[in-house]
Protein backbone atom coordinates (compact mmCIF):
# COMPACT_ATOMS: atom_id res chain seq x y z
CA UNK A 1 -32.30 -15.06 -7.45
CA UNK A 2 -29.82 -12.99 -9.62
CA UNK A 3 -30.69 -8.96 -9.58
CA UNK A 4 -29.38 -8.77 -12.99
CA UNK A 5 -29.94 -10.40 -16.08
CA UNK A 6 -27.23 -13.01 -16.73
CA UNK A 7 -24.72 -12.14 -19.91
CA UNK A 8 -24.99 -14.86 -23.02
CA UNK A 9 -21.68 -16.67 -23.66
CA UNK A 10 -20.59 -14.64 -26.40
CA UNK A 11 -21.15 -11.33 -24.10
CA UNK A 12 -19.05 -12.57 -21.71
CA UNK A 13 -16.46 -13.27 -24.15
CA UNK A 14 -15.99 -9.96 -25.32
CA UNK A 15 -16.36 -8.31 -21.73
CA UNK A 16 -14.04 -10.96 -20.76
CA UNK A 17 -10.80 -8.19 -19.72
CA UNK A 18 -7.49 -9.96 -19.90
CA UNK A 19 -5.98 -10.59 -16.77
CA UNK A 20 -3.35 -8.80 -15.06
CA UNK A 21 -0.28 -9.03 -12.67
CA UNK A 22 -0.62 -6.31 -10.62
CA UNK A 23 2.68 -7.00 -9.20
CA UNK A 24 4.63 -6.74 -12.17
CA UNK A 25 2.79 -3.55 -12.71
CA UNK A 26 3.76 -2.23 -9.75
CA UNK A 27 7.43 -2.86 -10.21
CA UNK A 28 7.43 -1.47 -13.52
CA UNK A 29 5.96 2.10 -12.28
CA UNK A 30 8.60 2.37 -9.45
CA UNK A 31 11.26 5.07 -9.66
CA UNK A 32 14.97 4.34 -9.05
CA UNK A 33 14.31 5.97 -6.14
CA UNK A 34 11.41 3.95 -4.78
CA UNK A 35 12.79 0.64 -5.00
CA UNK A 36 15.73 1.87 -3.09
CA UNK A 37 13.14 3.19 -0.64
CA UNK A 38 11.48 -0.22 -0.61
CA UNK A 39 14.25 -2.05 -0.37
CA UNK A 40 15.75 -0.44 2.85
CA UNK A 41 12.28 -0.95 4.31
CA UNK A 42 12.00 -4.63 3.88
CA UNK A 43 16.22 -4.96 4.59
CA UNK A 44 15.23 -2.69 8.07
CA UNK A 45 12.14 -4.68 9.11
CA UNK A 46 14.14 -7.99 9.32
CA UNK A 47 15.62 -9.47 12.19
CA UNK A 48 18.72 -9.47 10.72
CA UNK A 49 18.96 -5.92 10.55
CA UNK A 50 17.38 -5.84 14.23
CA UNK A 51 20.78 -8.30 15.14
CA UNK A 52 23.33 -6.39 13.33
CA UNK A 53 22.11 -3.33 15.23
CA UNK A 54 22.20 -5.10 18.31
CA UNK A 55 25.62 -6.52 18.37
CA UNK A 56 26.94 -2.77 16.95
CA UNK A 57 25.30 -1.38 20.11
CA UNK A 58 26.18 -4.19 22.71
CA UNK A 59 29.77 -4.46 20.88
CA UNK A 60 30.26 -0.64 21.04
CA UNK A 61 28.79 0.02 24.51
CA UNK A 62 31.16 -3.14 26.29
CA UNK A 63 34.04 -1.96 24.43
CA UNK A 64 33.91 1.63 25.80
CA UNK A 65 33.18 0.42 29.17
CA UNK A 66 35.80 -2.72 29.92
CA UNK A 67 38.07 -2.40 27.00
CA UNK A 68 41.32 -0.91 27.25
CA UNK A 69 41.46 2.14 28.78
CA UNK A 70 43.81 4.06 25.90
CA UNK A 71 41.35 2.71 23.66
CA UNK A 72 38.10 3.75 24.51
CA UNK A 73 36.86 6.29 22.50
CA UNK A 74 33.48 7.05 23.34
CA UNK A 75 33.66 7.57 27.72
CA UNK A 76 31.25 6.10 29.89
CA UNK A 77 28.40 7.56 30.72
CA UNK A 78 27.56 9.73 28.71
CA UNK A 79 28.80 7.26 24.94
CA UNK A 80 27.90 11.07 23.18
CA UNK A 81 29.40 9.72 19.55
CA UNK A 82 27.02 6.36 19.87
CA UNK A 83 24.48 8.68 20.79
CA UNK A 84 25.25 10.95 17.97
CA UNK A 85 25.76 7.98 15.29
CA UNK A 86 22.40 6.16 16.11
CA UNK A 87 20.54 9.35 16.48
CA UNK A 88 21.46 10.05 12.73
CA UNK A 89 20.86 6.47 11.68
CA UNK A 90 17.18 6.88 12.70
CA UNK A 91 17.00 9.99 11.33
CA UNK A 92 18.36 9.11 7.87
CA UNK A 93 16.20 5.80 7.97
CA UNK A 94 12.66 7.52 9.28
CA UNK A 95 11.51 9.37 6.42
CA UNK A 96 12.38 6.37 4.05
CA UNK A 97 10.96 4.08 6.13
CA UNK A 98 7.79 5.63 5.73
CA UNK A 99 8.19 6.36 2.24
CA UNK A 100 8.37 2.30 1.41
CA UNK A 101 5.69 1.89 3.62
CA UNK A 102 3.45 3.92 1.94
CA UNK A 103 4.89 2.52 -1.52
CA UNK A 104 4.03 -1.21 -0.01
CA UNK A 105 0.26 0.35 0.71
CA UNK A 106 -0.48 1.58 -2.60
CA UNK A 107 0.93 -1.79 -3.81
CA UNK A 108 -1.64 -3.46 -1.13
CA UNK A 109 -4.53 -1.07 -2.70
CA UNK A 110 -3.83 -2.42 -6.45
CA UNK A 111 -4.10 -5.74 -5.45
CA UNK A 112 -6.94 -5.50 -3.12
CA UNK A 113 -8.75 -3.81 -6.56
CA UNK A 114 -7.61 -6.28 -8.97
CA UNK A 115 -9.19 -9.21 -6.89
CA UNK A 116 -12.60 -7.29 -6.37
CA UNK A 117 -12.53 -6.81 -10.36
CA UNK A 118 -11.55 -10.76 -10.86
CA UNK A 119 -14.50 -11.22 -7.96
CA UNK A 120 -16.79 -9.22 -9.98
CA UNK A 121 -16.14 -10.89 -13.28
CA UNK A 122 -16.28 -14.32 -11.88
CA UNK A 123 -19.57 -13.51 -10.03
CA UNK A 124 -21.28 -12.95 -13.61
CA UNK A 125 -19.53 -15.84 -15.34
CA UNK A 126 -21.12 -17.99 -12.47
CA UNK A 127 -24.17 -16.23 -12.70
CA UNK A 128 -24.43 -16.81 -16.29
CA UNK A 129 -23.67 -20.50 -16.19
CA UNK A 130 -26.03 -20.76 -13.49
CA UNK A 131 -28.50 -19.65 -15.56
CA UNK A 132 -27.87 -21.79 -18.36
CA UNK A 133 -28.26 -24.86 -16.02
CA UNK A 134 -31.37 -23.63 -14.80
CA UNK A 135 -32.16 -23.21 -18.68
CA UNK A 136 -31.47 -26.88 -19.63
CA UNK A 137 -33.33 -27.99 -16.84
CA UNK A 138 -36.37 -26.73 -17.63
CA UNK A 139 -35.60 -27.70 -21.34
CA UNK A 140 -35.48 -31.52 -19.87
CA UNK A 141 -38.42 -31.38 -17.51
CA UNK A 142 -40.07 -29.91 -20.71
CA UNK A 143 -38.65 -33.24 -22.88
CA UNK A 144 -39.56 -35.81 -19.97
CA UNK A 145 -43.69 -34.10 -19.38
CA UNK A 146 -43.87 -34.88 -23.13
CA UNK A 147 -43.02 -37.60 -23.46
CA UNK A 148 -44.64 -39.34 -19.77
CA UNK A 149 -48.12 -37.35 -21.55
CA UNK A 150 -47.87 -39.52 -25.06
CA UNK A 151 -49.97 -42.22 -25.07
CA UNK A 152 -47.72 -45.41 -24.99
């Protein structure tokens, strides 16, 4: 059985805490900053990002090596400015990159506590109703031993 007594109706009415978006929250709190720091972390982590930077690299890489050879700009082997370029790319992107990522974890966190405080609340609204049933049941086993012991 329960390890706590169950709350009346009325209790649970005024305990009852309104609920909340946590999501909405969330966006609300966020600094210019920190959307911008989210957003280039979900734009990165797509596979459209993953394709653009693909086709750069493949498109960059054939047209130094078999392109014309006036044109090329970057030399085989060594393709220092690609080198160069996606070196600072990653640098640039690393540190925001983990900055969204530890943006989207506190985001997880507030959610992950707003449904154990919904759990918790439901738990003693069921508990409570529970006990009510349990309540009226005895109330009608109560009626029905009455009246089976009148005399008919």
């Amino acid at each position: 059985m329960s390890l706590h007594t169950p709350l009346s109706v009325s209790q649970l009415r005024e305990k009852r805490r309104p609920l909340r978006n946590v999501n909405i929250e969330h966006r609300e709190k966020l600094s210019p900053l920190e959307r911008l720091a989210l957003a280039v972390t979900e734009t990165i982590g797509t596979m459209g990002f993953f394709f653009i930077v693909f086709v750069w690299t493949v498109g960059w890489l054939l047209w130094n090596l078999v392109g014309p050879v006036e044109m090329r700009f970057d030399p085989y082997p060594a393709f220092v400015l690609w080198l160069f370029i996606s070196n600072m790319i990653q640098l640039m992107l690393l540190p925001l990159i983990m900055i969204g990522q530890n943006l989207q974890g506190k985001h997880a966190e507030a959610r992950a506590q707003a449904d154990f405080e919904v759990n918790v609340q439901a738990e003693e609204e069921i508990e409570t109703i529970l006990q009510h049933l349990e309540n009226q049941n005895d109330l009608i086993l109560k009626i029905i031993n009455t009246l089976e012991s009148r005399p008919s």
